[in-house]
PDB file of N, CA and C in Angstrom:
ATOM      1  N   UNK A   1     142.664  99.716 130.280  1.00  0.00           N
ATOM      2  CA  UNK A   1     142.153  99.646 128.925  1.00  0.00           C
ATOM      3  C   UNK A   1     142.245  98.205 128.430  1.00  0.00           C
ATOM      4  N   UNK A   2     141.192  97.723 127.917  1.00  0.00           N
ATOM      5  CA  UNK A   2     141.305  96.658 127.124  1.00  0.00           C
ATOM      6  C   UNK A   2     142.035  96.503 126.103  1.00  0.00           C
ATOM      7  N   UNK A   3     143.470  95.368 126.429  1.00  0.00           N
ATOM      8  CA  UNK A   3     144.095  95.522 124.956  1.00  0.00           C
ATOM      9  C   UNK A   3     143.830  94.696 123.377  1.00  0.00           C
ATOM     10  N   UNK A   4     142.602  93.814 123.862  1.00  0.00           N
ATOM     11  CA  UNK A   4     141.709  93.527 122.907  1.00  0.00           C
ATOM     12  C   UNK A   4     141.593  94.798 121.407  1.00  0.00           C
ATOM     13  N   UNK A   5     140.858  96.470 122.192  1.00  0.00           N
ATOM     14  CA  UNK A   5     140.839  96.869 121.253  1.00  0.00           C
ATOM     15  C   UNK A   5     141.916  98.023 121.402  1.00  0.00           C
ATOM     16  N   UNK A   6     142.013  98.656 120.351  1.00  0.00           N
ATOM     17  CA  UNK A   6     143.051  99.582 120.252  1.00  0.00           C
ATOM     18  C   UNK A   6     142.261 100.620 119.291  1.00  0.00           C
ATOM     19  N   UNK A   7     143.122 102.084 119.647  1.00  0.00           N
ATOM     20  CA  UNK A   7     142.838 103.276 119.052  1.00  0.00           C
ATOM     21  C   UNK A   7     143.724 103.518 118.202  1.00  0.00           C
ATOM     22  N   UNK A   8     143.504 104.279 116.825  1.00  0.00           N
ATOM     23  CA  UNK A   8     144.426 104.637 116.190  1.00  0.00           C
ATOM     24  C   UNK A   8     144.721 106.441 116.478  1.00  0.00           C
ATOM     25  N   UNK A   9     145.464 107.086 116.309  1.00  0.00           N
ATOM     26  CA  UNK A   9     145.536 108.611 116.561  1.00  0.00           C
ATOM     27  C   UNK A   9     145.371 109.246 115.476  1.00  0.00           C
ATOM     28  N   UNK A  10     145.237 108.772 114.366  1.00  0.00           N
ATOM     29  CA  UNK A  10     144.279 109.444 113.456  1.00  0.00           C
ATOM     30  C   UNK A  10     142.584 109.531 113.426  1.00  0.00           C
ATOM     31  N   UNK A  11     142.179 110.599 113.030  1.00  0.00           N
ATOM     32  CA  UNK A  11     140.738 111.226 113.307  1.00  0.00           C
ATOM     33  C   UNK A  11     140.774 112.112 112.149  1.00  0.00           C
ATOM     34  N   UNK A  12     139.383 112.269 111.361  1.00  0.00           N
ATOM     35  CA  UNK A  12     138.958 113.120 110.801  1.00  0.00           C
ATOM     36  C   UNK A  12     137.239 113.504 110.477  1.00  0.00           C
ATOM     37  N   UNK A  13     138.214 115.172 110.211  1.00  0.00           N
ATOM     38  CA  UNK A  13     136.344 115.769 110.543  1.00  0.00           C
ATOM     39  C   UNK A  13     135.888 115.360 109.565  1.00  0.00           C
ATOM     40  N   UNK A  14     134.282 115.460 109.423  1.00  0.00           N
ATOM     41  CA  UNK A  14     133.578 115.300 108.183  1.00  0.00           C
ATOM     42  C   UNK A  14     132.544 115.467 108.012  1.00  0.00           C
ATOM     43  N   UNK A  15     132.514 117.231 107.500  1.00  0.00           N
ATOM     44  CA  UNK A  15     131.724 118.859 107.759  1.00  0.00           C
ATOM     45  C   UNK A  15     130.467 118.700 107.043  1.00  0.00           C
ATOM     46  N   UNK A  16     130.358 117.170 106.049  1.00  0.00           N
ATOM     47  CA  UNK A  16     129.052 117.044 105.594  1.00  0.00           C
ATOM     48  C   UNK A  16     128.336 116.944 106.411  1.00  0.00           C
ATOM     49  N   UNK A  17     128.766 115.851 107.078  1.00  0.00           N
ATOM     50  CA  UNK A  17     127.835 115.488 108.286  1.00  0.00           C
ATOM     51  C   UNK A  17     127.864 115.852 110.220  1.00  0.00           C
ATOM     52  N   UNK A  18     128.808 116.832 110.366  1.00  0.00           N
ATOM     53  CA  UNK A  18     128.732 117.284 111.471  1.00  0.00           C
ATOM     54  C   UNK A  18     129.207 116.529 112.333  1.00  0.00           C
ATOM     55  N   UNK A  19     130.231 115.348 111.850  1.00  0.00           N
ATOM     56  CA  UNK A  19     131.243 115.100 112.785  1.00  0.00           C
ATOM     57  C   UNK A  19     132.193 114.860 112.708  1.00  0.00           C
ATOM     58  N   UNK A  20     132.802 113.740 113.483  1.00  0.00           N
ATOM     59  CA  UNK A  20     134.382 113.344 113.738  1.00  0.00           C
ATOM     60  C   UNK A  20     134.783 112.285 113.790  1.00  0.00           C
ATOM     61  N   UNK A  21     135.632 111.385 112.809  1.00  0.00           N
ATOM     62  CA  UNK A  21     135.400 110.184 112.860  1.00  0.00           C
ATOM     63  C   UNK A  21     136.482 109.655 113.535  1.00  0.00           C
ATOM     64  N   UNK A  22     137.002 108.753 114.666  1.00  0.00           N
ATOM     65  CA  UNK A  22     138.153 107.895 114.917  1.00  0.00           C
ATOM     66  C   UNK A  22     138.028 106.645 114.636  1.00  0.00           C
ATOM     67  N   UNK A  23     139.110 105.968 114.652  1.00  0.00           N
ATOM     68  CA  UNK A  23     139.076 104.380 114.316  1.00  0.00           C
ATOM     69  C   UNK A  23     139.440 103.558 115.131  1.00  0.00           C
ATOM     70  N   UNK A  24     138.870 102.532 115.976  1.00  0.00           N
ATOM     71  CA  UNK A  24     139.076 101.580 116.569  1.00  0.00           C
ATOM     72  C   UNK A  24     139.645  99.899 115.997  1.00  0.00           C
ATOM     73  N   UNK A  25     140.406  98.957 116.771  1.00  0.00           N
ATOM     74  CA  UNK A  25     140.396  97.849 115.958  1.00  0.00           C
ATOM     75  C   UNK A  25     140.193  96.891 117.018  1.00  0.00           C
ATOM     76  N   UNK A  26     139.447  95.866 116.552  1.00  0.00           N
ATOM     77  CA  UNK A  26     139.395  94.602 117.865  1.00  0.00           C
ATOM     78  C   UNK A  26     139.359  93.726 116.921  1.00  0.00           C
ATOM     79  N   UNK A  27     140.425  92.654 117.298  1.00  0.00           N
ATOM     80  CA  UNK A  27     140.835  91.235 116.284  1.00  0.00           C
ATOM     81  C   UNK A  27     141.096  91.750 115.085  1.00  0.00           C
ATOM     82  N   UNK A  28     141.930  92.604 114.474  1.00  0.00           N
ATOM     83  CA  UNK A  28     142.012  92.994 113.258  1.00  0.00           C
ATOM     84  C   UNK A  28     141.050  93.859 112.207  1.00  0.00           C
ATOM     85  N   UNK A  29     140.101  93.909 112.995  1.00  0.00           N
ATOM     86  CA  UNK A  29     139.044  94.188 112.256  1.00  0.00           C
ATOM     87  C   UNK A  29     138.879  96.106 112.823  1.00  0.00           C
ATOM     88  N   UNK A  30     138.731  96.835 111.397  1.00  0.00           N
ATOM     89  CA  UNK A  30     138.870  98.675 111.779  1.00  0.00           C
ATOM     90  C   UNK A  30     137.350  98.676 112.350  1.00  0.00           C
ATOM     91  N   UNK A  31     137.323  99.416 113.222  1.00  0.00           N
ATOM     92  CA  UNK A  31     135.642  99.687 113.579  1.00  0.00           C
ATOM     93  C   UNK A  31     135.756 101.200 113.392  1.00  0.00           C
ATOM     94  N   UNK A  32     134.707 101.636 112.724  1.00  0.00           N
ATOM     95  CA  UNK A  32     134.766 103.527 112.478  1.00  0.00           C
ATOM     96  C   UNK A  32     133.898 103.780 113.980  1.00  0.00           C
ATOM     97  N   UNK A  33     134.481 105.276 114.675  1.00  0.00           N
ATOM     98  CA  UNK A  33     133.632 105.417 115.210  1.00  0.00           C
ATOM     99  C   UNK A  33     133.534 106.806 115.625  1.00  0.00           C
ATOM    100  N   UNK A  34     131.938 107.400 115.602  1.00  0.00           N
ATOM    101  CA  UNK A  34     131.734 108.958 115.433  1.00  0.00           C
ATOM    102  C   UNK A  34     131.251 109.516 116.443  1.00  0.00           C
ATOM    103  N   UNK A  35     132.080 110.974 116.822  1.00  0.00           N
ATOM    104  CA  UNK A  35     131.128 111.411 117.660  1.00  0.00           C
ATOM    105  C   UNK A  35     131.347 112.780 117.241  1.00  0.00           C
ATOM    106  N   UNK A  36     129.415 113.452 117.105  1.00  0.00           N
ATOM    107  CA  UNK A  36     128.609 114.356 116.710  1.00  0.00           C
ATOM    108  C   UNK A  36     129.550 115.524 117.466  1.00  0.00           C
ATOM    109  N   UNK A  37     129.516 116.918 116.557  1.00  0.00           N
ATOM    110  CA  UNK A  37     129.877 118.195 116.872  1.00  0.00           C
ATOM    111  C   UNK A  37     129.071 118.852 118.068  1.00  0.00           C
ATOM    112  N   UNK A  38     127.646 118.237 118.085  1.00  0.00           N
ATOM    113  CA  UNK A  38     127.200 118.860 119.346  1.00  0.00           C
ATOM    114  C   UNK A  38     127.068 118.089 120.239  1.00  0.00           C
ATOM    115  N   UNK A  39     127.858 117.123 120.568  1.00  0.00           N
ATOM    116  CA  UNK A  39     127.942 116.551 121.690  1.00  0.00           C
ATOM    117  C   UNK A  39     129.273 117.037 122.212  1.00  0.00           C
ATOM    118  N   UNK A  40     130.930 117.783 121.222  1.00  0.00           N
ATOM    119  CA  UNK A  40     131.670 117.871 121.806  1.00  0.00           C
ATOM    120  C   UNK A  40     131.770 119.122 122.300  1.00  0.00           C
ATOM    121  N   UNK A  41     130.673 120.217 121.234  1.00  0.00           N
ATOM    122  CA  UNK A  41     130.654 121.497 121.849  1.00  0.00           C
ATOM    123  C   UNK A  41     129.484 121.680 123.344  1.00  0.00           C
ATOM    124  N   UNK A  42     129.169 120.364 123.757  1.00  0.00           N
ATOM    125  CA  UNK A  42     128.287 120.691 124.733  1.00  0.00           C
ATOM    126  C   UNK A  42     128.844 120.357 126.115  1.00  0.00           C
ATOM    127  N   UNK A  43     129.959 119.790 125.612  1.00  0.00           N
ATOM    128  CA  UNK A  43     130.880 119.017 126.932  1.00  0.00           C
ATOM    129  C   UNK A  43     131.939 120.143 127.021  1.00  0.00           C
ATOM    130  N   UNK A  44     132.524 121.004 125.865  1.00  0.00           N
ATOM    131  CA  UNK A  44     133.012 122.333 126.082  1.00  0.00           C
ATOM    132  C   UNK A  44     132.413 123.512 126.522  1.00  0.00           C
ATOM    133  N   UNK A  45     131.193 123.636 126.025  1.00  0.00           N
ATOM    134  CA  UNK A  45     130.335 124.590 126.727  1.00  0.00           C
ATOM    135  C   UNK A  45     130.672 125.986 125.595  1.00  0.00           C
ATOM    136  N   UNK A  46     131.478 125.342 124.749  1.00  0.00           N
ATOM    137  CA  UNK A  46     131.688 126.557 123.205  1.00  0.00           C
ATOM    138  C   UNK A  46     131.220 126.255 122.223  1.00  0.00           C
ATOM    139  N   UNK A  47     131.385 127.016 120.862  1.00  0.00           N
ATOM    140  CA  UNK A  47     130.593 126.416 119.922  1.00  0.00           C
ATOM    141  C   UNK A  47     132.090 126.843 118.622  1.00  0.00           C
ATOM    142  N   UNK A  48     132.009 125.281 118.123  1.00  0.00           N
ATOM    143  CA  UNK A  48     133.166 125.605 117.361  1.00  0.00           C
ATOM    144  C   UNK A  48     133.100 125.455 115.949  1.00  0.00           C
ATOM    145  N   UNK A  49     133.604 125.784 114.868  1.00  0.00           N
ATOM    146  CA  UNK A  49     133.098 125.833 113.793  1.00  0.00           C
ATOM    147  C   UNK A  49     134.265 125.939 112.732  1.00  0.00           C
ATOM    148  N   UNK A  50     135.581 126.089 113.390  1.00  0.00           N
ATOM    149  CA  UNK A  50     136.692 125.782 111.891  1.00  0.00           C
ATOM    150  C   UNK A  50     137.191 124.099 112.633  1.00  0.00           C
ATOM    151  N   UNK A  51     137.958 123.868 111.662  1.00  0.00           N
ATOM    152  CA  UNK A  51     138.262 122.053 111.630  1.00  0.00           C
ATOM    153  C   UNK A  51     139.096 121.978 112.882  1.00  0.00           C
ATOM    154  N   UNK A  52     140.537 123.225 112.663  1.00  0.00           N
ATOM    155  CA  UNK A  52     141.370 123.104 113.935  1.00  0.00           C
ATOM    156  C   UNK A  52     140.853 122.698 115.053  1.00  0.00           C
ATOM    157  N   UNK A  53     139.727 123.747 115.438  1.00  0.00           N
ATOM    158  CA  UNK A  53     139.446 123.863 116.617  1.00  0.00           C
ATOM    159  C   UNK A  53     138.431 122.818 116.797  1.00  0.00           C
ATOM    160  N   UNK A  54     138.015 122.093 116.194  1.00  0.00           N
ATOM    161  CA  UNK A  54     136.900 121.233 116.375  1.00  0.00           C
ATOM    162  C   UNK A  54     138.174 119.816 116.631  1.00  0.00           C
ATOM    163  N   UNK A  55     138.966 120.016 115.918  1.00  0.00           N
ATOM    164  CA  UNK A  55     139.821 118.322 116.471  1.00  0.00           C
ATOM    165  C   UNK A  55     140.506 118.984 117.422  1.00  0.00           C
ATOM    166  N   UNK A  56     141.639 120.200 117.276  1.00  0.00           N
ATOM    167  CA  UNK A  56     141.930 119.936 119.439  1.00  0.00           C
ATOM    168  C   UNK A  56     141.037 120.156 120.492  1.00  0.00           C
ATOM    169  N   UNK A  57     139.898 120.496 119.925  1.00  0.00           N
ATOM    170  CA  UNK A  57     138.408 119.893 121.047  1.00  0.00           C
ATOM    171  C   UNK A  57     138.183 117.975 121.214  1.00  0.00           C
ATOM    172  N   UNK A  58     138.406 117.374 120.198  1.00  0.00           N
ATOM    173  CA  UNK A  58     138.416 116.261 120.351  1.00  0.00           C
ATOM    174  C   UNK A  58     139.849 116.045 121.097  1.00  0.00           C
ATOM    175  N   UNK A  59     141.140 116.006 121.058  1.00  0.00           N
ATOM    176  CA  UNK A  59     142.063 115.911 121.210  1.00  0.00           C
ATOM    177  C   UNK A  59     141.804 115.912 122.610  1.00  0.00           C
ATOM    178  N   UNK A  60     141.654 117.276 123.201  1.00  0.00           N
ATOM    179  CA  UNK A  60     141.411 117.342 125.278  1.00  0.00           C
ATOM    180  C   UNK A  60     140.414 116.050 125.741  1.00  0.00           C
ATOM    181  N   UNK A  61     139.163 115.770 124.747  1.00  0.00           N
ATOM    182  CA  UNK A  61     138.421 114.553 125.034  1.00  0.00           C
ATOM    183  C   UNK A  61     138.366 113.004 124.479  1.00  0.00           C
ATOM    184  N   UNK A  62     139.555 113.864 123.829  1.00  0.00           N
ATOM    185  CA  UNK A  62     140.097 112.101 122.898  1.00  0.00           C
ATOM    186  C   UNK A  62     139.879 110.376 124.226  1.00  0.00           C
ATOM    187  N   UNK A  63     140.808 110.427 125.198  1.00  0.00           N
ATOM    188  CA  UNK A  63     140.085 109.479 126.296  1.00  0.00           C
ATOM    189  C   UNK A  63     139.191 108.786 126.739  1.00  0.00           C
ATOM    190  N   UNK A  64     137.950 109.826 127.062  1.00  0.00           N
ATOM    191  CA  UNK A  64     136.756 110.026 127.281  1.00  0.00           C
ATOM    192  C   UNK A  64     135.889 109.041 126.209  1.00  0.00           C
ATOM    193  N   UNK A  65     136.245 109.980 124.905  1.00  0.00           N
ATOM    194  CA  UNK A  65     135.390 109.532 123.834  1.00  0.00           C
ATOM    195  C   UNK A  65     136.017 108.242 123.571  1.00  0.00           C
ATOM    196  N   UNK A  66     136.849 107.819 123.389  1.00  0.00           N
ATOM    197  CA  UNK A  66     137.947 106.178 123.331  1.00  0.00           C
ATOM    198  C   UNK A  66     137.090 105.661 123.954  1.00  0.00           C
ATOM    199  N   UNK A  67     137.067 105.516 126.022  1.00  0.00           N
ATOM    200  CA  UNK A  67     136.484 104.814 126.667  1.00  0.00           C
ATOM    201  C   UNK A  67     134.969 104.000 126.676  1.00  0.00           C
ATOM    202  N   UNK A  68     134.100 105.503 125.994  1.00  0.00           N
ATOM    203  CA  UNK A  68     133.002 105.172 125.472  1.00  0.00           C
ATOM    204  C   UNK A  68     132.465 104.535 124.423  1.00  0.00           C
ATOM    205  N   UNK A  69     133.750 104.540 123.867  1.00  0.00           N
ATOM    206  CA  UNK A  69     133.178 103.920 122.157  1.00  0.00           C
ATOM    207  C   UNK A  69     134.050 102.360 122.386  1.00  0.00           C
ATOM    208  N   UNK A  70     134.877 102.277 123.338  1.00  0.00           N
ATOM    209  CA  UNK A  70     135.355 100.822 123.570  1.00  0.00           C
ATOM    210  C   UNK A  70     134.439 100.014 124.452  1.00  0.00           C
ATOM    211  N   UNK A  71     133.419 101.468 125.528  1.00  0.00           N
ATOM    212  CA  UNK A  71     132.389 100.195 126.057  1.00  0.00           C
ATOM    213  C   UNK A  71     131.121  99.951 125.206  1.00  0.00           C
ATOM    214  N   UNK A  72     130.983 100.753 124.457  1.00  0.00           N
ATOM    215  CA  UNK A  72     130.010 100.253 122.947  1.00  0.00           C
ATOM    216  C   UNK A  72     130.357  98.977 122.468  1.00  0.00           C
ATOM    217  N   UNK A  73     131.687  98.873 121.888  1.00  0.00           N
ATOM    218  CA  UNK A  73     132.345  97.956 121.501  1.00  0.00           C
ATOM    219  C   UNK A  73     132.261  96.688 122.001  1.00  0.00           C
ATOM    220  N   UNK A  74     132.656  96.685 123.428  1.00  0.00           N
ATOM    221  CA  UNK A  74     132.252  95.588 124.313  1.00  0.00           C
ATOM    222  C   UNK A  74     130.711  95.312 124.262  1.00  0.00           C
ATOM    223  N   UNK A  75     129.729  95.877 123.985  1.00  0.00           N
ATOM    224  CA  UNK A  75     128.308  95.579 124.449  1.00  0.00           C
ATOM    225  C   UNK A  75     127.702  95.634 122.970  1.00  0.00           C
ATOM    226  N   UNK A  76     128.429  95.448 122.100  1.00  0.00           N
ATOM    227  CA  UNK A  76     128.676  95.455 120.410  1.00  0.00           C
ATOM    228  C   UNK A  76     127.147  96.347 120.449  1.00  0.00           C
ATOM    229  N   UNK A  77     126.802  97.555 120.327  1.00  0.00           N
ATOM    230  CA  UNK A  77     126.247  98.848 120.274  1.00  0.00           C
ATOM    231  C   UNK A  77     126.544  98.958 119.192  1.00  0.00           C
ATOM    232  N   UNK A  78     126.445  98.369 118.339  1.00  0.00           N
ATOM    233  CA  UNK A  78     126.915  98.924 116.345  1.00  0.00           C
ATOM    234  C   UNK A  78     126.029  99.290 115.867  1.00  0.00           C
ATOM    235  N   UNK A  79     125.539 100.212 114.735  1.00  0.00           N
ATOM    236  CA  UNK A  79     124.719 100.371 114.214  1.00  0.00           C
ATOM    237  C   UNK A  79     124.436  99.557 112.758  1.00  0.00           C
ATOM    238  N   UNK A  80     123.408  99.480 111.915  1.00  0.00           N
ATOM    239  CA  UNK A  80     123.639  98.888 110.949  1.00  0.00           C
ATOM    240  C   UNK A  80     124.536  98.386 109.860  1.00  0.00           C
ATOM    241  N   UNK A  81     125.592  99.837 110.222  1.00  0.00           N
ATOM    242  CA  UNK A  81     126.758  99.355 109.318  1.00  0.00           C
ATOM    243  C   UNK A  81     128.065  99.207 109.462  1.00  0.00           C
ATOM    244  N   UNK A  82     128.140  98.258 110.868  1.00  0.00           N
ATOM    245  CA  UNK A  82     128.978  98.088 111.500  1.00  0.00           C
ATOM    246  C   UNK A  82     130.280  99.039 112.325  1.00  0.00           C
ATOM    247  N   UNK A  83     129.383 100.560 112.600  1.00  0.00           N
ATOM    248  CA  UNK A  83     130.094 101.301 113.208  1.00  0.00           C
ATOM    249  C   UNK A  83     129.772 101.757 114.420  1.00  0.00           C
ATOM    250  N   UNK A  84     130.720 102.629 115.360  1.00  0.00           N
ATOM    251  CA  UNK A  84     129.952 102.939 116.715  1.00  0.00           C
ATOM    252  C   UNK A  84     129.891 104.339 116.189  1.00  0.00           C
ATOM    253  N   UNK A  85     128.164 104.835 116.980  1.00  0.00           N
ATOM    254  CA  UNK A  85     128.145 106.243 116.818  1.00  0.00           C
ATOM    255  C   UNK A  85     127.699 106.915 118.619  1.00  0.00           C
ATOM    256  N   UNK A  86     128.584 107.871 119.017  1.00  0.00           N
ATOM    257  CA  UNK A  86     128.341 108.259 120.397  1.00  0.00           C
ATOM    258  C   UNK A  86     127.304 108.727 120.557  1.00  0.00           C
ATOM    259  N   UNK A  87     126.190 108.749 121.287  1.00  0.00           N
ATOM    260  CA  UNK A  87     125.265 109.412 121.647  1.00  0.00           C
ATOM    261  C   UNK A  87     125.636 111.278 121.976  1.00  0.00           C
ATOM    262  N   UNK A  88     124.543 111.733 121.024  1.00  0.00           N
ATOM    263  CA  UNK A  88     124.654 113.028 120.725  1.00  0.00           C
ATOM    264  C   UNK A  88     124.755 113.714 122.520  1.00  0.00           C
ATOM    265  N   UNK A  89     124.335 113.394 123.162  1.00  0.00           N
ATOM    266  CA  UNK A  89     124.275 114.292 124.464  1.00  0.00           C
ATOM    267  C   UNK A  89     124.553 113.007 125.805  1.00  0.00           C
ATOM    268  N   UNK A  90     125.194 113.695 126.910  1.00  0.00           N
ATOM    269  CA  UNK A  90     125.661 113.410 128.000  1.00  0.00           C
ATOM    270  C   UNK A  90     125.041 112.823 128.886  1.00  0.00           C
TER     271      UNK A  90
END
């Protein structure tokens, strides 16, 4: 892992918009970064729909989703407002 950036272990859902947000930091700086409910229920192969179960679904893919949003990071993949968002599907 690059210790450039770092993960924080806080995450939260946010049911307006159908996802999950974690926070990254590289040089001090928080980077938000989201990944969509149907990208995590498609990598589970379930469909989940209370909060619990939608973050210890993130939790088993917490890693995964880190790795990806740190090689965003590296290839600065930001969107307009300076956040990473995971691509909805695999």
């Amino acid at each position: 892992m690059n210790q450039g950036i770092i993960f924080s272990d806080l995450c939260q859902w946010q049911a307006e918009s159908n996802r999950l947000k974690f926070m990254a930091q590289q040089q001090g700086v928080n980077i938000p970064c989201y990944v969509g409910l149907q990208r995590m229920q498609q990598l589970s192969g379930k469909v989940f729909l209370e909060e619990q179960e939608i973050l210890s679904l993130f939790e088993q893919w917490r890693f995964d989703f880190e790795d990806e949003a740190e090689a965003l990071i590296e290839q600065e993949c930001f969107n307009d407002s300076g956040e990473i968002e995971l691509p909805e599907s695999v």
